[in-house]
N, C-alpha and C. Protein backbone atom coordinates (compact mmCIF):
# COMPACT_ATOMS: atom_id res chain seq x y z
N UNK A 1 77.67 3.52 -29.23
CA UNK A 1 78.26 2.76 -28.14
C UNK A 1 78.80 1.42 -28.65
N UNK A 2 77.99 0.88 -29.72
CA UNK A 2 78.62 -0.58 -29.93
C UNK A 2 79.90 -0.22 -30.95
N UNK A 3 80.39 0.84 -31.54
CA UNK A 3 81.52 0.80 -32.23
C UNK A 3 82.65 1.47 -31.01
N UNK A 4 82.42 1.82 -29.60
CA UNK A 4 83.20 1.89 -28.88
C UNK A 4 83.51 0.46 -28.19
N UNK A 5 82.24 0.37 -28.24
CA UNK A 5 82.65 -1.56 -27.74
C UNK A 5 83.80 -2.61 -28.59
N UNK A 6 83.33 -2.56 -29.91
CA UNK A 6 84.17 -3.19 -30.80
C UNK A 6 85.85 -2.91 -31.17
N UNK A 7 86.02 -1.38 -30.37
CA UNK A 7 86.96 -1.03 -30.33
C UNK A 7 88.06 -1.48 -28.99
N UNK A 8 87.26 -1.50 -27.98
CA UNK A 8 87.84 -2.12 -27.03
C UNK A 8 88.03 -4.00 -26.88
N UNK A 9 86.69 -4.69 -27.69
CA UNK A 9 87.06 -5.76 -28.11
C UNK A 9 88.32 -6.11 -28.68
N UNK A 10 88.63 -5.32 -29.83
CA UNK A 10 90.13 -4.99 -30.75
C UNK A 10 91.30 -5.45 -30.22
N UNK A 11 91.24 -5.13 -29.12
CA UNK A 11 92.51 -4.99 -27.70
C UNK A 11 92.43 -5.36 -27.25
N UNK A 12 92.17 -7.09 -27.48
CA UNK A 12 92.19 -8.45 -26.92
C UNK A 12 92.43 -9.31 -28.03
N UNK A 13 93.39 -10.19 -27.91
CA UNK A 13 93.88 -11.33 -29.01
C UNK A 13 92.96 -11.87 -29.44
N UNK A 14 92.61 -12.37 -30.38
CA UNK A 14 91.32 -13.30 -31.25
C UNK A 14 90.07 -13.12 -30.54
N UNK A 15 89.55 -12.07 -30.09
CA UNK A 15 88.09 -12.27 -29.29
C UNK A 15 87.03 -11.33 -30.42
N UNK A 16 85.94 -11.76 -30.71
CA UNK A 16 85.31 -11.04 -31.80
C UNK A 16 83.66 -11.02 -31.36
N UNK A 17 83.09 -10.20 -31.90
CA UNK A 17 81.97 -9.72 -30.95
C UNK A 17 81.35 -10.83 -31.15
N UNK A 18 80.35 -11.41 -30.36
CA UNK A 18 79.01 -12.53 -30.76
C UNK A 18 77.80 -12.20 -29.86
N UNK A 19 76.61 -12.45 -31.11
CA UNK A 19 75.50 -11.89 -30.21
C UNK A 19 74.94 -10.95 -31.27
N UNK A 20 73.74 -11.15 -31.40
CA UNK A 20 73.23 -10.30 -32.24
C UNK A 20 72.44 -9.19 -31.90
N UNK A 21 71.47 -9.66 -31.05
CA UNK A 21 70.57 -8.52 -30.17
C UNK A 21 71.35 -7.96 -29.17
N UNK A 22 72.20 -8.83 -28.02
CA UNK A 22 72.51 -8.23 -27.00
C UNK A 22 74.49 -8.69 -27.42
N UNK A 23 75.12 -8.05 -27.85
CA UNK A 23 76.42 -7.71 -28.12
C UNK A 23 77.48 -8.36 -26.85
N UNK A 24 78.25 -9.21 -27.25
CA UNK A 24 79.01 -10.09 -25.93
C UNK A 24 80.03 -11.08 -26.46
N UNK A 25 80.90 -10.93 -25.48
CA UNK A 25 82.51 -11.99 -25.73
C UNK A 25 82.56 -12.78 -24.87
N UNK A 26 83.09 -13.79 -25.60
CA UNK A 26 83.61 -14.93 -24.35
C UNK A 26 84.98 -15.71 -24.48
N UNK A 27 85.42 -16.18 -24.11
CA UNK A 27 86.51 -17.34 -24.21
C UNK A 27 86.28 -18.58 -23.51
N UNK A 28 86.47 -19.64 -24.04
CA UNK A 28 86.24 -20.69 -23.97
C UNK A 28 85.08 -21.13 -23.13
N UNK A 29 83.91 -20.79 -23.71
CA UNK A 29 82.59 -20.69 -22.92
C UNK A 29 82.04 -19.88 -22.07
N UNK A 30 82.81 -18.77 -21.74
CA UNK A 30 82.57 -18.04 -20.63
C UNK A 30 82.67 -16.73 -20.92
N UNK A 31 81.09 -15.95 -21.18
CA UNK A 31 81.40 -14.78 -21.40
C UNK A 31 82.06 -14.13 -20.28
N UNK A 32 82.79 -12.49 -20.83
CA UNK A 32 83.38 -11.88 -19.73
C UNK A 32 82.92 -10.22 -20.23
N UNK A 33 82.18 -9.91 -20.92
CA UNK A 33 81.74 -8.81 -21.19
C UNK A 33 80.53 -8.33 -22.02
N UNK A 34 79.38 -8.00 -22.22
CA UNK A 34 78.05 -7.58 -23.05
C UNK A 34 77.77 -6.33 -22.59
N UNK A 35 77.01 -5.94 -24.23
CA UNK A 35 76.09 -4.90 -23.71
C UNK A 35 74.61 -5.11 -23.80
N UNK A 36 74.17 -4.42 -22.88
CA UNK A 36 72.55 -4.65 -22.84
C UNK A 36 71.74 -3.78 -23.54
N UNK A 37 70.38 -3.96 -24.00
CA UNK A 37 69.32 -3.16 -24.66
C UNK A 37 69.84 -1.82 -24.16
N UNK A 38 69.98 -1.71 -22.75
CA UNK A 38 70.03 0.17 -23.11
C UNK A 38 71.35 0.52 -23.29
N UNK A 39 72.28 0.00 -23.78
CA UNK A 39 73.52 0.21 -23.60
C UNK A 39 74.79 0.60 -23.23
N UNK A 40 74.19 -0.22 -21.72
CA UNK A 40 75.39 -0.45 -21.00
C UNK A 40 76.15 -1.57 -21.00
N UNK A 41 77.08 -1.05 -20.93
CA UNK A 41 78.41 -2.51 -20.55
C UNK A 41 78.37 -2.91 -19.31
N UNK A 42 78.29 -4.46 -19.47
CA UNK A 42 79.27 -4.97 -17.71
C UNK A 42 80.21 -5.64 -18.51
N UNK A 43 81.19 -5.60 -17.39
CA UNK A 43 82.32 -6.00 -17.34
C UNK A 43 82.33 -7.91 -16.20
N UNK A 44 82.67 -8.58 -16.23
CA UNK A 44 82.95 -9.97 -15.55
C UNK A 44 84.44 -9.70 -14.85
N UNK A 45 84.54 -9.52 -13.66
CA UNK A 45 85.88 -8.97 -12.53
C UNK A 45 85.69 -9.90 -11.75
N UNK A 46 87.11 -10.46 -11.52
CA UNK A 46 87.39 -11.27 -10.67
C UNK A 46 86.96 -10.23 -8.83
N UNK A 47 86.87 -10.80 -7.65
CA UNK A 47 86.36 -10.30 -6.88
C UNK A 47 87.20 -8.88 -6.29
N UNK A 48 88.50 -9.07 -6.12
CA UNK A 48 89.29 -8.22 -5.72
C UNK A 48 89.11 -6.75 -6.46
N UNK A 49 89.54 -7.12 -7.87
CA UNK A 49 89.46 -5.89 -8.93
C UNK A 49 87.59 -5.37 -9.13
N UNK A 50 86.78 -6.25 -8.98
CA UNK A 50 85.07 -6.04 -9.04
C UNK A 50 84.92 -4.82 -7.77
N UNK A 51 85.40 -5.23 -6.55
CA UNK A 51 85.23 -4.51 -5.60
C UNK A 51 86.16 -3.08 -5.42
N UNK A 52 87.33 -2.63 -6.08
CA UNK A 52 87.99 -1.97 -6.04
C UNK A 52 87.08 -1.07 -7.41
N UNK A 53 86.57 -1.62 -8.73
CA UNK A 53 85.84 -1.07 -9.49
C UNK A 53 84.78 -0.33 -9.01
N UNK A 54 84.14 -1.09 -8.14
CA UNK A 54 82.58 -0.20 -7.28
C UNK A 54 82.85 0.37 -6.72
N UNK A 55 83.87 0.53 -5.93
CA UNK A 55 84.24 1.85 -4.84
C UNK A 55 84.73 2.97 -6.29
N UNK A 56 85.88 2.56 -6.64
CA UNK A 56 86.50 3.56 -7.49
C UNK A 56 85.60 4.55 -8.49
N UNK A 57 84.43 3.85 -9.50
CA UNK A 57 83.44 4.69 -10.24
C UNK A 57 81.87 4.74 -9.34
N UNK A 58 82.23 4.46 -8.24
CA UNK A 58 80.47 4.30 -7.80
C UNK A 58 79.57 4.00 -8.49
N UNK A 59 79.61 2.82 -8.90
CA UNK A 59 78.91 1.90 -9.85
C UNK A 59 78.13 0.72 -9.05
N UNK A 60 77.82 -0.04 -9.86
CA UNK A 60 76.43 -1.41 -8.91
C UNK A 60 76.86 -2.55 -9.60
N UNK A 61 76.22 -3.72 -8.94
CA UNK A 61 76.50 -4.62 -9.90
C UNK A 61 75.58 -4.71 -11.65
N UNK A 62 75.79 -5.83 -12.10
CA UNK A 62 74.99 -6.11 -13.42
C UNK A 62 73.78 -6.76 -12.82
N UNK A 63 71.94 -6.23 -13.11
CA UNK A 63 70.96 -7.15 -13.40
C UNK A 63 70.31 -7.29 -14.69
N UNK A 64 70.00 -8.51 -15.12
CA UNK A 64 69.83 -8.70 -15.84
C UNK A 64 68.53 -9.81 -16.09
N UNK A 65 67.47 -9.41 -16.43
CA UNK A 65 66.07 -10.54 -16.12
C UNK A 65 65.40 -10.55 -14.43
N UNK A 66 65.91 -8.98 -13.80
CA UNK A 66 65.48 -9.57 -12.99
C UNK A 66 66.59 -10.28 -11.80
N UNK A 67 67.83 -10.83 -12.19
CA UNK A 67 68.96 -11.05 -11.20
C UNK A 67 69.66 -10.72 -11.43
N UNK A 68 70.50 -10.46 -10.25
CA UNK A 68 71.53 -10.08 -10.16
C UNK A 68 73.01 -10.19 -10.59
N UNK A 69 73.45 -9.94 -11.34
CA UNK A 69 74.99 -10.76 -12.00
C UNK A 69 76.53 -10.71 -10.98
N UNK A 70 76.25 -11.30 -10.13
CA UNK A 70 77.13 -11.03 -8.86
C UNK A 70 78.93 -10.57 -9.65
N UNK A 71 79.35 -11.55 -10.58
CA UNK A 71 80.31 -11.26 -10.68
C UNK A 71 80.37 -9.88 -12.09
N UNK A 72 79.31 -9.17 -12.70
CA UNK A 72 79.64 -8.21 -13.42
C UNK A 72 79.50 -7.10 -12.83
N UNK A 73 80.29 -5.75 -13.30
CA UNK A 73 79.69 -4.37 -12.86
C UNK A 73 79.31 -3.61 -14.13
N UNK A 74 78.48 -2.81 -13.79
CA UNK A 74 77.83 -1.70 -14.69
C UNK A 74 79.25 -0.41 -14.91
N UNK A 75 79.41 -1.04 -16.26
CA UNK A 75 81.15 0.51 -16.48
C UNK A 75 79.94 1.67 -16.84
N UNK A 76 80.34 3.05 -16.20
CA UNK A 76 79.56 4.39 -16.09
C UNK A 76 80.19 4.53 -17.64
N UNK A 77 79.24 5.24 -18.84
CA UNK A 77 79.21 5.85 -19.90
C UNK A 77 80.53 6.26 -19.83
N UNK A 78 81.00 7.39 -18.93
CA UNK A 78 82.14 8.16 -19.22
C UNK A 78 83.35 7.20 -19.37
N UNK A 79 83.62 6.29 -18.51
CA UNK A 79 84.37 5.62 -18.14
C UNK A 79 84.72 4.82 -19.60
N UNK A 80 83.69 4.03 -19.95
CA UNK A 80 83.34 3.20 -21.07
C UNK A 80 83.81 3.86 -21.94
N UNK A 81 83.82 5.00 -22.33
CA UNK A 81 84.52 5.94 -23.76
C UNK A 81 85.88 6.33 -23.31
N UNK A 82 86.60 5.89 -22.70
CA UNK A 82 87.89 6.20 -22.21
C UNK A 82 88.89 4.84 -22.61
N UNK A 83 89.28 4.26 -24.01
CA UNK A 83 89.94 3.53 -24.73
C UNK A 83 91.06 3.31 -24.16
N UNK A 84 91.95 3.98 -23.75
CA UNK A 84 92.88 3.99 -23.25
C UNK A 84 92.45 3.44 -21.34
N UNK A 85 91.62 4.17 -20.67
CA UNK A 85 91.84 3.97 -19.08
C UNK A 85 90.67 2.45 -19.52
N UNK A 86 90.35 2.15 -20.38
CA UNK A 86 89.22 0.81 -19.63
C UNK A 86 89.90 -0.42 -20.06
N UNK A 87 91.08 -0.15 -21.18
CA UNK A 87 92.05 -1.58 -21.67
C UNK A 87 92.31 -2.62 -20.53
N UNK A 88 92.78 -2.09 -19.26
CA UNK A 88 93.27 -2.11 -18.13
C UNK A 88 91.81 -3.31 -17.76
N UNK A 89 90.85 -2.87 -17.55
CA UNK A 89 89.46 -3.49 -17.22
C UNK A 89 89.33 -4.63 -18.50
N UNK A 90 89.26 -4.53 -19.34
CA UNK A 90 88.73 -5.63 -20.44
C UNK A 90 90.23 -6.67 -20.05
N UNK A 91 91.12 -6.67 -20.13
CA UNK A 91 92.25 -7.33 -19.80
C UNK A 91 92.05 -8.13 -18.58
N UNK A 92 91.62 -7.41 -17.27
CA UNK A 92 91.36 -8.10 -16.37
C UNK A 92 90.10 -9.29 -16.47
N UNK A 93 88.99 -8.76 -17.06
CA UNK A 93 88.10 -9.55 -17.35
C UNK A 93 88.33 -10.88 -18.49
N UNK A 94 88.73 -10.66 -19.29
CA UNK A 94 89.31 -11.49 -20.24
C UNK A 94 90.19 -12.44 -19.54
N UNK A 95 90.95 -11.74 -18.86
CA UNK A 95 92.49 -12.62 -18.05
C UNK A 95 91.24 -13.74 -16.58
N UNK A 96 91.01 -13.38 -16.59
CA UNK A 96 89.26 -13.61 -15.30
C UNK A 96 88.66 -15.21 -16.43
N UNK A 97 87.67 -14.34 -17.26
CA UNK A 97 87.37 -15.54 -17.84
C UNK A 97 87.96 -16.45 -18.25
N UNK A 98 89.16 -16.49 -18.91
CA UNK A 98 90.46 -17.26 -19.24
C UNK A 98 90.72 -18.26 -17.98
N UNK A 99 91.36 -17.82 -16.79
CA UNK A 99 91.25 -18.66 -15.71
C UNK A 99 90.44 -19.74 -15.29
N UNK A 100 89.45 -19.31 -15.79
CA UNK A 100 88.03 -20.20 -15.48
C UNK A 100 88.31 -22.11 -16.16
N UNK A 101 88.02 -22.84 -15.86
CA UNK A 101 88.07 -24.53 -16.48
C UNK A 101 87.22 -24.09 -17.63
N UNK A 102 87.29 -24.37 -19.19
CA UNK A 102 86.80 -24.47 -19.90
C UNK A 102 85.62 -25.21 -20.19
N UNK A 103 84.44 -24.51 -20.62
CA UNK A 103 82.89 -25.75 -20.51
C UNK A 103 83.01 -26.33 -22.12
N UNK A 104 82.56 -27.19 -21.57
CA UNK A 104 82.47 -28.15 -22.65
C UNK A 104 81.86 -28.28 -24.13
């Protein structure tokens, strides 16, 4: 799973994996994608495209420790190995975190 990850990382301008235990990107302070111990991906979706994602794969949000990650969703395995249909998703998320004011 993490060399499908790194592959979809690929297909985003200068973004390179960081994170050693738990695998994750960010731009300018703000992650917009990890995977967790059991290895799943969330994705960071702006609200429109987040909510059109959960209807579309019947998916949940991201928890993580215990809370809830309001703005990530859990991408389903199948989905996640589909290079071509999830570009579309990492783009949005990326384009998402990008928007964001840069932390300091």
């Amino acid at each position: 799973m993490l060399d499908i990850y790194l592959q979809h990382l690929a297909s985003l301008p200068n973004i390179e994996r960081k994170g050693a235990a738990m695998p994750y990107s960010s731009i300018h302070g703000h992650m917009f994608s990890f995977m967790d111990k059991e290895g799943n991906l969330a994705l960071r979706l702006p609200e429109s495209e987040r909510n059109e994602f959960l209807k579309r794969y019947k998916t949940y949000l991201c928890t993580s420790h215990g809370t809830i990650l309001k703005e990530y969703v859990v991408v389903p395995k199948k989905i996640f190995e589909d290079l071509s249909g999830m570009k579309k998703y990492f783009k949005q998320s990326f384009d998402y975190a990008f928007s964001l004011p840069p932390k300091s």
